[in-house]
N, C-alpha and C. Protein backbone atom coordinates (compact mmCIF):
# COMPACT_ATOMS: atom_id res chain seq x y z
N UNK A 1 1.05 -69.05 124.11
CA UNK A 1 1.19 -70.48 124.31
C UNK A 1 1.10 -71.15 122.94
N UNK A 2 2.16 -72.05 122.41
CA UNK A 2 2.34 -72.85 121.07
C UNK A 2 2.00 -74.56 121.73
N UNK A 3 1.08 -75.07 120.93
CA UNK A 3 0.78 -76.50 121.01
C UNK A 3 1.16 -76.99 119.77
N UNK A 4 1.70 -77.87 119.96
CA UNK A 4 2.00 -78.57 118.56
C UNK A 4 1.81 -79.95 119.13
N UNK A 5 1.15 -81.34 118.07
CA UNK A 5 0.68 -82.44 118.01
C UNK A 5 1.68 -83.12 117.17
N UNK A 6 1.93 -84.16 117.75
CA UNK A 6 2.70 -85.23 116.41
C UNK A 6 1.84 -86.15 115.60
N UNK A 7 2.43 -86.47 114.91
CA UNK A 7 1.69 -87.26 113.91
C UNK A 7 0.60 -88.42 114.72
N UNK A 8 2.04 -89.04 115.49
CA UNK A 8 1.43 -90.44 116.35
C UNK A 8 0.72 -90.47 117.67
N UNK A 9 1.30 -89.70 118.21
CA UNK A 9 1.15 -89.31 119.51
C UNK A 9 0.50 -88.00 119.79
N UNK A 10 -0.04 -88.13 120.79
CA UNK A 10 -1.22 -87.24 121.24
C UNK A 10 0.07 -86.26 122.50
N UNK A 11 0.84 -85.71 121.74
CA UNK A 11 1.83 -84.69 122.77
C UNK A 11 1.82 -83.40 122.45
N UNK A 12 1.37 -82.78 123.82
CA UNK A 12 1.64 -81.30 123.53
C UNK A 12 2.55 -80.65 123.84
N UNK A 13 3.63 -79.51 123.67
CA UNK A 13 4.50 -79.06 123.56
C UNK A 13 3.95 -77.55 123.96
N UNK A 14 4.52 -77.23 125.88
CA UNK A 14 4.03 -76.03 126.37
C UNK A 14 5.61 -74.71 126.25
N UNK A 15 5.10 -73.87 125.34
CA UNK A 15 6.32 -73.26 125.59
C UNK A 15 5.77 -71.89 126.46
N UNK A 16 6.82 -71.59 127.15
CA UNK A 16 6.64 -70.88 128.81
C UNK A 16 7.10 -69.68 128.16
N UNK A 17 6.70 -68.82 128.57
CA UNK A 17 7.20 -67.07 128.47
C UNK A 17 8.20 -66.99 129.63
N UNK A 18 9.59 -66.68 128.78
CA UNK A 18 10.70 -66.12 129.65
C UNK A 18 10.28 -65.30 131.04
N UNK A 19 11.22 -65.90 132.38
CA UNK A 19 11.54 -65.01 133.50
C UNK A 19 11.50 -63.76 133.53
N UNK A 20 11.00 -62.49 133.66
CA UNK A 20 11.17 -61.60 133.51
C UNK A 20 12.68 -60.74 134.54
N UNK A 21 13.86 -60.33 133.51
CA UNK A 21 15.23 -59.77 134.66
C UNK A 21 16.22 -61.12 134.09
N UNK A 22 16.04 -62.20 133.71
CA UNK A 22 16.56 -63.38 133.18
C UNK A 22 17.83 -63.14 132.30
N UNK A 23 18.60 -63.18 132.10
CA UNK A 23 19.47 -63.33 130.51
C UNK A 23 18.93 -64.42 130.04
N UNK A 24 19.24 -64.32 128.45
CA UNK A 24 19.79 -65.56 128.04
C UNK A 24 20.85 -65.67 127.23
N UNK A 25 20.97 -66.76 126.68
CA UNK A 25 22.02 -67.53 126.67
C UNK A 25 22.95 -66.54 125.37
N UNK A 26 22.19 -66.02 124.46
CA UNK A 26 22.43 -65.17 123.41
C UNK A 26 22.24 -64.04 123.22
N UNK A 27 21.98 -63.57 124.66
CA UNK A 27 21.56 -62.28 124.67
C UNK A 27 22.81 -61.05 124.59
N UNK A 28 22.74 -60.03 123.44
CA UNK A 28 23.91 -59.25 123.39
C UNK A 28 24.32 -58.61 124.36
N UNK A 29 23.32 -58.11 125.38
CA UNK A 29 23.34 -57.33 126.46
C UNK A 29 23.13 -58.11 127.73
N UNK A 30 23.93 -58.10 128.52
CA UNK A 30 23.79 -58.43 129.99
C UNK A 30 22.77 -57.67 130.49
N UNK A 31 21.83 -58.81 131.34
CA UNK A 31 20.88 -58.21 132.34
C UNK A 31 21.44 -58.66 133.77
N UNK A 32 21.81 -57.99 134.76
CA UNK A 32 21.70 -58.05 135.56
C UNK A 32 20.66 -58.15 136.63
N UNK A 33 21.03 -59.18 137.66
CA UNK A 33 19.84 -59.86 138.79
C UNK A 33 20.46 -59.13 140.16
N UNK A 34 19.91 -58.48 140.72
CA UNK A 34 20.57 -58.34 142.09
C UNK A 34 20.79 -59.70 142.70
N UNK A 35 21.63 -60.21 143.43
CA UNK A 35 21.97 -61.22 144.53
C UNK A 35 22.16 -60.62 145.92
N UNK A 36 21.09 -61.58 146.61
CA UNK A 36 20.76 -61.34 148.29
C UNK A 36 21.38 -62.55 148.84
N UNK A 37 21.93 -62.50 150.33
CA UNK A 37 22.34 -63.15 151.19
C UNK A 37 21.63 -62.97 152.41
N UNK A 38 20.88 -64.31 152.58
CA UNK A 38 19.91 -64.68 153.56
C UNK A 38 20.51 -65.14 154.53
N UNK A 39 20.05 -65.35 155.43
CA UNK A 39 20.02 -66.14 156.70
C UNK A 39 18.69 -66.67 157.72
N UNK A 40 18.20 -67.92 157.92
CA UNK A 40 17.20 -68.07 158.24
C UNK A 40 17.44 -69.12 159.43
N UNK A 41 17.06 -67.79 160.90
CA UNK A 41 17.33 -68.51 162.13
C UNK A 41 15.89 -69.31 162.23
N UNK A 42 16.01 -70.87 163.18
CA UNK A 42 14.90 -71.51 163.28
C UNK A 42 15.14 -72.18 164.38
N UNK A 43 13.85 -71.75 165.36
CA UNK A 43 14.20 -72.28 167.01
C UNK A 43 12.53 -72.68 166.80
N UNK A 44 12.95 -74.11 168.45
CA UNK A 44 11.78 -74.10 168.80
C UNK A 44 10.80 -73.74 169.54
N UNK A 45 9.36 -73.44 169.38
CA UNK A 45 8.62 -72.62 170.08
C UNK A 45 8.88 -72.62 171.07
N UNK A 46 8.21 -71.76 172.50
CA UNK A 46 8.92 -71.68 174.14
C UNK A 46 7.98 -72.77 174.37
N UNK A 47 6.85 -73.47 174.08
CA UNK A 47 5.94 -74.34 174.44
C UNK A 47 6.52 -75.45 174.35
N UNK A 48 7.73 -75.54 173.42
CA UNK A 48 7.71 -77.12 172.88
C UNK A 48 9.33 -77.51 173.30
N UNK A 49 9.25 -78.75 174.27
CA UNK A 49 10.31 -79.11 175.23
C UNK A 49 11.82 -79.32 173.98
N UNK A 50 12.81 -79.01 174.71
CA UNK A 50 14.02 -79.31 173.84
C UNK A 50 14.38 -80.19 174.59
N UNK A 51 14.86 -81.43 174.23
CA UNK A 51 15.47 -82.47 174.81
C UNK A 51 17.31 -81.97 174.31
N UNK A 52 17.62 -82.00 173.07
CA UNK A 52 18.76 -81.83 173.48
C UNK A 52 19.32 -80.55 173.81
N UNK A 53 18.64 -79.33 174.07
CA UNK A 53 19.32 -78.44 174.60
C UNK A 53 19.46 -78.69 176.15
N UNK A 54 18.63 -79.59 176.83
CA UNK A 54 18.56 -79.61 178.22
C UNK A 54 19.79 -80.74 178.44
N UNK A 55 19.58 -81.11 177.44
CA UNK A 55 21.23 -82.23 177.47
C UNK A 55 22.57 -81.66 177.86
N UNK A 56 22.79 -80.76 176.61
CA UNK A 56 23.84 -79.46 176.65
C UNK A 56 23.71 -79.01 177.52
N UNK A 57 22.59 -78.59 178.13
CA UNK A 57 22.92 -77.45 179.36
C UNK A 57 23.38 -78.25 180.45
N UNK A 58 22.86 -79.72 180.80
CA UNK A 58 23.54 -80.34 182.05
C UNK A 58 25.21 -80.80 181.52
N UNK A 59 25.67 -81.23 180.49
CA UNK A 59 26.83 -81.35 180.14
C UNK A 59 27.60 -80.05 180.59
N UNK A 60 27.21 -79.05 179.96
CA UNK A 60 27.91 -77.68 180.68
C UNK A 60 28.44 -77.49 181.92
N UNK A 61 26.89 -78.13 182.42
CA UNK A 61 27.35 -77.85 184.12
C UNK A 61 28.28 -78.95 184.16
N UNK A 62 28.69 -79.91 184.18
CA UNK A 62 29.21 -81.15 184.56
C UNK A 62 30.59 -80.87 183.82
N UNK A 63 30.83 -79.95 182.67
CA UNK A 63 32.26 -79.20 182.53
C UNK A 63 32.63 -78.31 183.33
N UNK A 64 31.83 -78.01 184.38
CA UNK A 64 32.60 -76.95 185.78
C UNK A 64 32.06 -74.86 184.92
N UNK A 65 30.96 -75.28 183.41
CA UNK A 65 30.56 -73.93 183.44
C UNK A 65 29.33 -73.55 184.14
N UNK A 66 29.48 -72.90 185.00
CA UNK A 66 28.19 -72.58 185.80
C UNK A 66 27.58 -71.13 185.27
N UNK A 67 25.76 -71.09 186.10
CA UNK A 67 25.45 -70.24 185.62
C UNK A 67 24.37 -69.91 184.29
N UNK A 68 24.30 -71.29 183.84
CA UNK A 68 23.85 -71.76 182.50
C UNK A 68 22.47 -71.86 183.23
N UNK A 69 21.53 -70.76 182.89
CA UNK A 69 20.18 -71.97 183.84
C UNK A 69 19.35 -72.20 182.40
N UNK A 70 19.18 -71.87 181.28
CA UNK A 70 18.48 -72.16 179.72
C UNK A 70 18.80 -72.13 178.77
N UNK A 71 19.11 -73.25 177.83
CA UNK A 71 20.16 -73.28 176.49
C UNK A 71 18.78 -74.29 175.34
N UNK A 72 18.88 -73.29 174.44
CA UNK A 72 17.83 -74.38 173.66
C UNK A 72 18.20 -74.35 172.25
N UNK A 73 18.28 -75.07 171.66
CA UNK A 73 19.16 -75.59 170.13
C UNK A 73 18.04 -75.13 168.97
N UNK A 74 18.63 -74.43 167.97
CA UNK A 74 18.53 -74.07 166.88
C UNK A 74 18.59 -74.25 165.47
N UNK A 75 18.85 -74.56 164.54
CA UNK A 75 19.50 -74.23 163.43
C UNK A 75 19.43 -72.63 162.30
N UNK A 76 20.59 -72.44 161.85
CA UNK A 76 21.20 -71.90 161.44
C UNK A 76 20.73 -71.80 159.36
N UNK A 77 19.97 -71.52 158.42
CA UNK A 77 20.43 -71.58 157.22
C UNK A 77 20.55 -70.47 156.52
N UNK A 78 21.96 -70.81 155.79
CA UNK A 78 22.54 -69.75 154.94
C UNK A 78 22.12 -69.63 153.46
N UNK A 79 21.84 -68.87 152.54
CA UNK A 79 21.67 -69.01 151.80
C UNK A 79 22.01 -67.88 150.53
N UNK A 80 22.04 -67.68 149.13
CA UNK A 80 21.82 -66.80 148.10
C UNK A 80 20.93 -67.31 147.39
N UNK A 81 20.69 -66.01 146.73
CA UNK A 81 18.79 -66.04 146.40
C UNK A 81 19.59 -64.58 145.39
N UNK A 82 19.22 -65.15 143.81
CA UNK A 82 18.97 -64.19 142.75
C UNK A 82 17.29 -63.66 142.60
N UNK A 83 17.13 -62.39 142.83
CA UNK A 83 15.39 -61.70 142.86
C UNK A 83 15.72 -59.83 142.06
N UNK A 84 14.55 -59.70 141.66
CA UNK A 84 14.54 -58.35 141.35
C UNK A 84 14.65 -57.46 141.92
N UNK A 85 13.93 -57.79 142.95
CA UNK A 85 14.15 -56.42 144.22
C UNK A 85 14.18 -56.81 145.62
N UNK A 86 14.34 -56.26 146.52
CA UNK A 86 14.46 -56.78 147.89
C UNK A 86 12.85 -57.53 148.18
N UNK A 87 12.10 -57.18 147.95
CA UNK A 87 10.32 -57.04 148.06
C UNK A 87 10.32 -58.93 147.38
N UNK A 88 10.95 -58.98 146.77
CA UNK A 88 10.49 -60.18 145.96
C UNK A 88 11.70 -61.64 146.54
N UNK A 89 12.72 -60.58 146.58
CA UNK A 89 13.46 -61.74 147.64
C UNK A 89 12.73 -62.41 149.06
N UNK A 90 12.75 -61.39 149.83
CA UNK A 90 11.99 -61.52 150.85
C UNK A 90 11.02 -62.31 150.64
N UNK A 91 9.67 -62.05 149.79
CA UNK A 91 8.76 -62.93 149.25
C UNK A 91 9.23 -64.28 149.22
N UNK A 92 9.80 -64.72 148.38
CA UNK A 92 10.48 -65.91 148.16
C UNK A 92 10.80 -66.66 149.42
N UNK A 93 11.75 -66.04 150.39
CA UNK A 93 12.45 -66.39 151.11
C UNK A 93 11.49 -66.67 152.32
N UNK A 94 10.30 -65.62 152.43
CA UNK A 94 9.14 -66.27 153.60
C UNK A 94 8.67 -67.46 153.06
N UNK A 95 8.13 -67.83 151.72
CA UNK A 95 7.86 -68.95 151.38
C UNK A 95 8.40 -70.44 151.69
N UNK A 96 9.70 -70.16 151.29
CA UNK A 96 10.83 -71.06 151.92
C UNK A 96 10.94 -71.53 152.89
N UNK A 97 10.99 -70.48 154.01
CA UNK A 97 10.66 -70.64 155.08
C UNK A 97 9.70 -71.19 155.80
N UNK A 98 8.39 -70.89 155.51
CA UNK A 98 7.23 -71.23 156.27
C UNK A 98 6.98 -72.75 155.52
N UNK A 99 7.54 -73.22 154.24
CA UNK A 99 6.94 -74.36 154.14
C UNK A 99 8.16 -75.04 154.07
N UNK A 100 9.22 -75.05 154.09
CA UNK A 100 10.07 -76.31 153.85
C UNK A 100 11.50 -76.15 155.22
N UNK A 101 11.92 -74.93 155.63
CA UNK A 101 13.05 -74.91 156.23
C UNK A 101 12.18 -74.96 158.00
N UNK A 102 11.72 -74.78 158.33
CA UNK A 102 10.74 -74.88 159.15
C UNK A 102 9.06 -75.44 159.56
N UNK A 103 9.27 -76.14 160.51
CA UNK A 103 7.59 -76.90 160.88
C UNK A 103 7.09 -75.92 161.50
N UNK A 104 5.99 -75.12 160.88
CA UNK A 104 5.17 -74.07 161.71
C UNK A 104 4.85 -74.58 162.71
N UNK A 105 4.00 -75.97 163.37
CA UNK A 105 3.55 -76.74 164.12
C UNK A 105 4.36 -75.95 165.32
N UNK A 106 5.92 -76.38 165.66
CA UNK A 106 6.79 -76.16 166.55
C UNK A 106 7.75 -75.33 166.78
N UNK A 107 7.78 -74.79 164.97
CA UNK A 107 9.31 -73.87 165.07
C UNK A 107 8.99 -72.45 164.76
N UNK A 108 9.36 -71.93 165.40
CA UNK A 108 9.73 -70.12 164.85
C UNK A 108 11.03 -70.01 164.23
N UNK A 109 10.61 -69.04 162.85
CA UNK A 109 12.19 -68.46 162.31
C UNK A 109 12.09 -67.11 161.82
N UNK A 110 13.36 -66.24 162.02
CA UNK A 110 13.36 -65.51 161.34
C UNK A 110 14.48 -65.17 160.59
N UNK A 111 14.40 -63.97 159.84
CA UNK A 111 15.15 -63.70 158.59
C UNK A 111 16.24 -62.59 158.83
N UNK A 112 17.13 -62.76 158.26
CA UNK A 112 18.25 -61.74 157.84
C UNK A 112 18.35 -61.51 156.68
N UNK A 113 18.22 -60.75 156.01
CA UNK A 113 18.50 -60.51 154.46
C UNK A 113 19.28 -59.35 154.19
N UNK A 114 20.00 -59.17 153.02
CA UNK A 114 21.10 -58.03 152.56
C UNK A 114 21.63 -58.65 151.49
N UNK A 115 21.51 -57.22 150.68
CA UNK A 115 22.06 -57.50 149.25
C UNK A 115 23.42 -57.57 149.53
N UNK A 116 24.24 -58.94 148.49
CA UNK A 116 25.60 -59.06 148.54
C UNK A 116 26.01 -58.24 147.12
């Protein structure tokens, strides 16, 4: 870690130790990152009422498709994710998951992953 102070000002200057697997910008040799292709299904719990899937499902019926007796709405996210190894993708990608693409409170999701 380098701190440096200016004359006037009381500023410090944090320089970060490179990504490890990273290129940069001048680097003679290419490093290669594996790239993964996610998918992160997210439904809501069986406890917690779907209003608009129960919508859909009576619209269904009222299009003449019968047979429909439980339809409950989802979303779908796609994603790529540069990581070192599958272990660390994954990592990442539960993170993701549990705090921002999904409300633990109500939703269950799970994962698809595969290197592209």
């Amino acid at each position: 870690m380098h701190c440096a102070a200016g004359p006037f000002f009381n500023v410090h200057l944090l320089i970060r130790p490179r990504c490890p697997g990273l290129p940069r910008f001048n680097n003679p040799y290419e490093v290669t990152v594996p790239r993964y292709q996610a998918r992160v299904l997210v439904n809501l719990r069986s406890s917690v009422l779907d209003p608009a899937g129960e919508a859909t499902r009576s619209a269904a019926f009222r299009l003449g498709v019968d047979g429909v007796s439980k339809l409950r709405i989802g979303k779908s996210v796609e994603l790529e994710l540069e990581a070192p190894d599958e272990d660390e993708a994954r990592r990442r990608l539960e993170l993701l998951s549990d705090r921002l693409l999904a409300n633990p409170v109500i939703e269950n999701w799970t994962l698809e992953l595969q290197q592209s």
